[in-house]
C-alpha atoms as a PDB file:
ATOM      1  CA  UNK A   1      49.024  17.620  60.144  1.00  0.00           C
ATOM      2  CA  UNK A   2      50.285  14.686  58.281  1.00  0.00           C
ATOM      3  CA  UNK A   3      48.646  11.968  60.258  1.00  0.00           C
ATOM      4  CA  UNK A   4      51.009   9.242  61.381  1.00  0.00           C
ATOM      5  CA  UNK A   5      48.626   6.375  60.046  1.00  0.00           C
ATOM      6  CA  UNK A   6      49.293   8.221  56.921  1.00  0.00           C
ATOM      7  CA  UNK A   7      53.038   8.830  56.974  1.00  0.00           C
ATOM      8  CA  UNK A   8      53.103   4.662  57.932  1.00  0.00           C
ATOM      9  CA  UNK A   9      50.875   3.200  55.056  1.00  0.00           C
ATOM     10  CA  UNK A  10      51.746   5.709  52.399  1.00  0.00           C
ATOM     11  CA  UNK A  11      55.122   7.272  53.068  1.00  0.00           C
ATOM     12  CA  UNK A  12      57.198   9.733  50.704  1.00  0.00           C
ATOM     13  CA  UNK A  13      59.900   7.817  49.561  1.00  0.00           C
ATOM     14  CA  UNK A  14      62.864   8.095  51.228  1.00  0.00           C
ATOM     15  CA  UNK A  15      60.826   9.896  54.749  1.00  0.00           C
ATOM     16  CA  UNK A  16      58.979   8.765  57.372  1.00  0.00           C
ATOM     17  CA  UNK A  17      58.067  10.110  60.990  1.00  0.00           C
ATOM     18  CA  UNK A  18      55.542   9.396  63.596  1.00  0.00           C
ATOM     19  CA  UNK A  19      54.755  10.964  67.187  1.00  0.00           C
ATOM     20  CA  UNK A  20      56.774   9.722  70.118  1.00  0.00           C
ATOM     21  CA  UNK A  21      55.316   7.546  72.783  1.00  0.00           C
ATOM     22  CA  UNK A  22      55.391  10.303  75.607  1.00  0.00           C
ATOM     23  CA  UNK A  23      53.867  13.309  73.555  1.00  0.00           C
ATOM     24  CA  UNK A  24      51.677  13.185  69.597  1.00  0.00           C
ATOM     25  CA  UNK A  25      52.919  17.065  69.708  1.00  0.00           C
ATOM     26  CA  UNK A  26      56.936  15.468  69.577  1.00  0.00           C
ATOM     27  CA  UNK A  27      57.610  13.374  66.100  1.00  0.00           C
ATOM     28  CA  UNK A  28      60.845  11.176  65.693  1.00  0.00           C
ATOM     29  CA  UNK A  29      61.293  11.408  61.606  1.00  0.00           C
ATOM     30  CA  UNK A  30      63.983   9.802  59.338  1.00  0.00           C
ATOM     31  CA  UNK A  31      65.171  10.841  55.878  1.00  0.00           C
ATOM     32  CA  UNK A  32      67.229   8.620  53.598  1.00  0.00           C
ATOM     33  CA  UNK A  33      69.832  10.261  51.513  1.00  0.00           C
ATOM     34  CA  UNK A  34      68.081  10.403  48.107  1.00  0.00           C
ATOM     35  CA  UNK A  35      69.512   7.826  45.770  1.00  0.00           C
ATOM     36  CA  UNK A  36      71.909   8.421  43.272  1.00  0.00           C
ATOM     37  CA  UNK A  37      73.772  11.614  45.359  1.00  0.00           C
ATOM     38  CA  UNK A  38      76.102  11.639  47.637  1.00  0.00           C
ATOM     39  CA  UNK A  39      73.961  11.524  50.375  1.00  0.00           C
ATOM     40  CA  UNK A  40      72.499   7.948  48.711  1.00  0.00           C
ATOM     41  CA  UNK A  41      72.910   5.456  51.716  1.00  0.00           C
ATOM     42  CA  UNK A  42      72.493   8.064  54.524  1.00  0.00           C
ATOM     43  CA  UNK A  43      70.185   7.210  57.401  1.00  0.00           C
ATOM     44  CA  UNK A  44      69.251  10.832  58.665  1.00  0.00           C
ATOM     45  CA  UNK A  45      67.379  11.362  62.175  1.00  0.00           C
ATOM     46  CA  UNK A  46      65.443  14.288  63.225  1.00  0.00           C
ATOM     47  CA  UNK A  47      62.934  15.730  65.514  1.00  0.00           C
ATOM     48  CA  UNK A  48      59.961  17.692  64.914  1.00  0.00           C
ATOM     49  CA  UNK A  49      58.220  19.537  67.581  1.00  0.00           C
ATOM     50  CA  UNK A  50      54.899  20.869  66.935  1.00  0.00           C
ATOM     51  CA  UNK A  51      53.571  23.930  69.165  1.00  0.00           C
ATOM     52  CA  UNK A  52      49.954  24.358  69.560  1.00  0.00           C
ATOM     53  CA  UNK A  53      49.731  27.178  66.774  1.00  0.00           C
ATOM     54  CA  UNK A  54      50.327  24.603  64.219  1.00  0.00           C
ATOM     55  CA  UNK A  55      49.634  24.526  61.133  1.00  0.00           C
ATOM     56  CA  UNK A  56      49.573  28.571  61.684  1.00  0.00           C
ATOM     57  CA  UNK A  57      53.203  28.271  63.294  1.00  0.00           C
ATOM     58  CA  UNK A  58      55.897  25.810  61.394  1.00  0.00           C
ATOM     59  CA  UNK A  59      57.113  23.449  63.825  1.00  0.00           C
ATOM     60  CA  UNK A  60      60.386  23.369  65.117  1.00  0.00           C
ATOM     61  CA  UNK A  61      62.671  20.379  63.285  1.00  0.00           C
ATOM     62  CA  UNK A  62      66.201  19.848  64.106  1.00  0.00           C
ATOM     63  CA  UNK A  63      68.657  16.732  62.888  1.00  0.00           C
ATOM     64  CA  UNK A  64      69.545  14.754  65.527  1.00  0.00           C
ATOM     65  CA  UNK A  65      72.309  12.753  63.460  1.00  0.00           C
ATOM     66  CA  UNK A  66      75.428  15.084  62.578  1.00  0.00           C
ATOM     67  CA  UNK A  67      75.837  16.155  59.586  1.00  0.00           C
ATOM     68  CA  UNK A  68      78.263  18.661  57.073  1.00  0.00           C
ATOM     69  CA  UNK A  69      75.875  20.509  55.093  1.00  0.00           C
ATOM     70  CA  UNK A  70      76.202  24.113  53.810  1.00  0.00           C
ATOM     71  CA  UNK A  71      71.927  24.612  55.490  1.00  0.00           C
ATOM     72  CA  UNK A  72      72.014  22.575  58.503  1.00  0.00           C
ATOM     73  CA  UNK A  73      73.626  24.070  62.154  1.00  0.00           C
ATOM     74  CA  UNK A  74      76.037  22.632  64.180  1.00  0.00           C
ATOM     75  CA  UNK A  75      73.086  21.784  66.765  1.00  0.00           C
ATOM     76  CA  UNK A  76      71.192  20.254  63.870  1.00  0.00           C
ATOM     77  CA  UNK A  77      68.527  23.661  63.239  1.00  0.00           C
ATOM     78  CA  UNK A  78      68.263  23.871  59.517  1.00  0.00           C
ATOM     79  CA  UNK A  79      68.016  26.795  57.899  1.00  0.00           C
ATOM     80  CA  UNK A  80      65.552  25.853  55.360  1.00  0.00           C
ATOM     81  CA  UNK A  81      62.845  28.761  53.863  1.00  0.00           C
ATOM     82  CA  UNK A  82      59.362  26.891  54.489  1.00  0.00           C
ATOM     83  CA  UNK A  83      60.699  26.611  58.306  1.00  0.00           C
ATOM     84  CA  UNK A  84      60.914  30.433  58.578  1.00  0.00           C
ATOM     85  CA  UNK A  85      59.616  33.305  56.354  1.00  0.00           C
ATOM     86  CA  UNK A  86      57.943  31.136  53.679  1.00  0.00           C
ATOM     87  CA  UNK A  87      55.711  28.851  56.040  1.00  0.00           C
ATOM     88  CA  UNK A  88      52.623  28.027  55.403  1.00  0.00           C
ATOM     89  CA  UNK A  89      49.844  25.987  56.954  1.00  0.00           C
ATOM     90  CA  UNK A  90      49.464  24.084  53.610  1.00  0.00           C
ATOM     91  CA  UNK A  91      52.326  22.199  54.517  1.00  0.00           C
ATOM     92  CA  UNK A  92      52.212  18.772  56.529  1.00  0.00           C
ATOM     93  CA  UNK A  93      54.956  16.673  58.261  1.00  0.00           C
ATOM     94  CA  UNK A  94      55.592  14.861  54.894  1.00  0.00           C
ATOM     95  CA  UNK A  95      56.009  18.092  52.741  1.00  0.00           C
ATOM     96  CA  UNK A  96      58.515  19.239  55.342  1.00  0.00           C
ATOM     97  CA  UNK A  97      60.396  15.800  55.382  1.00  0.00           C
ATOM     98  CA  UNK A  98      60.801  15.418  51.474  1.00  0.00           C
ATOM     99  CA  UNK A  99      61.744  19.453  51.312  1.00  0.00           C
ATOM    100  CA  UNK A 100      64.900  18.600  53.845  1.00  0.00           C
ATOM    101  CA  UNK A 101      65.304  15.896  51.905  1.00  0.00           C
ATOM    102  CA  UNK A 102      65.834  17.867  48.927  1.00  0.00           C
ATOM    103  CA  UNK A 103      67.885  20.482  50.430  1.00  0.00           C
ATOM    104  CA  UNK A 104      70.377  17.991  51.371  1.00  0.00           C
ATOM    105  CA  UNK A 105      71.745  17.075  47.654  1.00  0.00           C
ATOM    106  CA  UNK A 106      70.315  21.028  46.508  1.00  0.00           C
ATOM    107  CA  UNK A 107      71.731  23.396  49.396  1.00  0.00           C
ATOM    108  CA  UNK A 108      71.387  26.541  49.189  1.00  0.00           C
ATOM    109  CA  UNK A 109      74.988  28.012  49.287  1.00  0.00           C
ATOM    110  CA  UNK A 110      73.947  31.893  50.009  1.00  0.00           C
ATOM    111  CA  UNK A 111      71.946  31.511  53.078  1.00  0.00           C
ATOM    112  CA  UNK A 112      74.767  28.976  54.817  1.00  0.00           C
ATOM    113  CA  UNK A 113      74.255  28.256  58.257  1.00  0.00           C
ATOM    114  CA  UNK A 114      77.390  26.184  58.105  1.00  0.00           C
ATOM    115  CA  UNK A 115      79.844  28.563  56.232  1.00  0.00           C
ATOM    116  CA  UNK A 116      82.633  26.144  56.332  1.00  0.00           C
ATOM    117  CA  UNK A 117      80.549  23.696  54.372  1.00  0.00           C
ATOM    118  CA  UNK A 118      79.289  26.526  52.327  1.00  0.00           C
ATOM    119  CA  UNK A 119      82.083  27.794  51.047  1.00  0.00           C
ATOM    120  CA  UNK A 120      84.053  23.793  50.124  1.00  0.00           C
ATOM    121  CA  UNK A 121      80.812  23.476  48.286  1.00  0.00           C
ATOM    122  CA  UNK A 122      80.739  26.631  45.703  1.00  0.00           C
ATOM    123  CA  UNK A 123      85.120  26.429  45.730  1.00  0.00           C
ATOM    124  CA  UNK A 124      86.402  22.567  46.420  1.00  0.00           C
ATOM    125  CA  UNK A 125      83.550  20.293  45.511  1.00  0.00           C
ATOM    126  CA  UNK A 126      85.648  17.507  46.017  1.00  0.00           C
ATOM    127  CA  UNK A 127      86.362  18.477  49.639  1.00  0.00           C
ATOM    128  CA  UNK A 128      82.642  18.724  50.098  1.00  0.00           C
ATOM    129  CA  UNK A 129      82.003  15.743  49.124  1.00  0.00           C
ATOM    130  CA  UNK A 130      84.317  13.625  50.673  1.00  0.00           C
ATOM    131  CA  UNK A 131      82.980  15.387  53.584  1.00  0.00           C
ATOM    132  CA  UNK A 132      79.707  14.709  53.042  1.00  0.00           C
ATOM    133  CA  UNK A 133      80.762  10.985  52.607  1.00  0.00           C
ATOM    134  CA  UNK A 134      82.123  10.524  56.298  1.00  0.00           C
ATOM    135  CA  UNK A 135      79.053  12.025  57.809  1.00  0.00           C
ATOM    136  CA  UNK A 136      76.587   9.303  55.384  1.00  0.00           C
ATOM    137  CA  UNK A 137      79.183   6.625  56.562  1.00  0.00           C
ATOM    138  CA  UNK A 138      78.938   7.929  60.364  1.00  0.00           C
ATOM    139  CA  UNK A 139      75.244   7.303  59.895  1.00  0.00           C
ATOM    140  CA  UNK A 140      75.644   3.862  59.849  1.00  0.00           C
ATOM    141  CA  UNK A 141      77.231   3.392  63.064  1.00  0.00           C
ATOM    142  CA  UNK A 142      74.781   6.737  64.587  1.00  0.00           C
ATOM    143  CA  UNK A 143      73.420   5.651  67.997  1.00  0.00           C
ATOM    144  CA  UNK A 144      70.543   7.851  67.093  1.00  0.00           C
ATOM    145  CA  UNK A 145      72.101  10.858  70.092  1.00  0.00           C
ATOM    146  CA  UNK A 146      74.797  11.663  66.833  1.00  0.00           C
ATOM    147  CA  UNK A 147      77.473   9.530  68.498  1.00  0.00           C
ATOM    148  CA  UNK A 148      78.866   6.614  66.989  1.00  0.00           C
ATOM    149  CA  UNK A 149      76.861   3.527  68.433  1.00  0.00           C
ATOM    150  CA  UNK A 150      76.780   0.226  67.070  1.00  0.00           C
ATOM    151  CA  UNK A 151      73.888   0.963  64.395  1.00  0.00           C
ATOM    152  CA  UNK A 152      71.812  -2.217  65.498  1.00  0.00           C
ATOM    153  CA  UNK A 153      69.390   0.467  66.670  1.00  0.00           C
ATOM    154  CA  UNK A 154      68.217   1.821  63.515  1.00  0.00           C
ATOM    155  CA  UNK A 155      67.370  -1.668  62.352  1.00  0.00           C
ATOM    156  CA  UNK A 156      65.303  -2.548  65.640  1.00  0.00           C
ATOM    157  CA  UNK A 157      63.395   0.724  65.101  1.00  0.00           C
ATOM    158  CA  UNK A 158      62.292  -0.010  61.422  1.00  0.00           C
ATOM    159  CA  UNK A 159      60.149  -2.621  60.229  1.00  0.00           C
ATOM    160  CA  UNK A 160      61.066  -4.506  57.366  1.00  0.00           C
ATOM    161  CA  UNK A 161      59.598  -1.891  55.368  1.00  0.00           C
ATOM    162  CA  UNK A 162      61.572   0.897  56.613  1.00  0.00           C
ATOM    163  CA  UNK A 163      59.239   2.422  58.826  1.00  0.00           C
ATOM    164  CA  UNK A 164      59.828   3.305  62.336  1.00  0.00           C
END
């Protein structure tokens, strides 16, 4: 497992995670949106629960901050490959954070999990998008429960190097 010493000194860019106070088997994790798509600006907040078969079992990662994406559930389970058929214990909290990262500005259209956002994004780009644009915006006012709060959370949670 990525350790969170790791994930703190050298992150990914754009992902970072480390285990909650009350359990090192529970992980809060952030992704930005990547720069440069329109997800760039997008303060994404997850959960990732590890079971004690990992790294033989993938753990269990959800998005706590709502979002419209063609991949992700409406109760934030993504349906992402290396989460389900294509695990593999090669891969560590940071290789999971920077593939979800990915699959937000490359989704995978044919295995939707949200078909509404699905199908806007093969027929009415432009409709996805703008879609996609309220739920980065929401993220700046997220109260971290995928509510609108008044944001001053995610800045007391990160240092001034963006960590948590």
């Amino acid at each position: 497992m990525t350790t969170p010493a790791r994930l703190q000194t050298d992150p990914p860019e754009g992902v970072n995670a480390c285990p909650r106070e009350d359990c090192f088997m529970n992980w809060n994790a952030v992704i930005f949106g990547p720069e440069g798509t329109i997800w760039d600006g997008g303060i994404f907040r997850l959960s990732m629960e590890f079971s004690e078969d990992y790294p033989n079992k993938a753990p269990v990662v959800k998005f706590l901050t709502q979002l419209f994406h063609p991949n992700v559930y409406a109760d934030g389970a993504i349906c992402l490959d290396i989460l389900q058929n294509q695990w593999s214990p090669i891969y560590d909290a940071a290789a999971i954070l920077t593939s979800i990262q990915s699959l937000l500005s490359d989704p995978n259209p044919s295995s939707p999990a949200n078909s509404e956002a699905a199908k806007l994004f093969v027929e009415d780009r432009r409709e996805y998008n703008r879609r996609v644009k309220e739920a980065v915006e929401a993220t700046w006012k997220d109260d971290g429960e995928g509510e609108s709060g008044s944001g001053d959370d995610v800045e007391e949670e990160l240092d001034e190097d963006g960590i948590i």
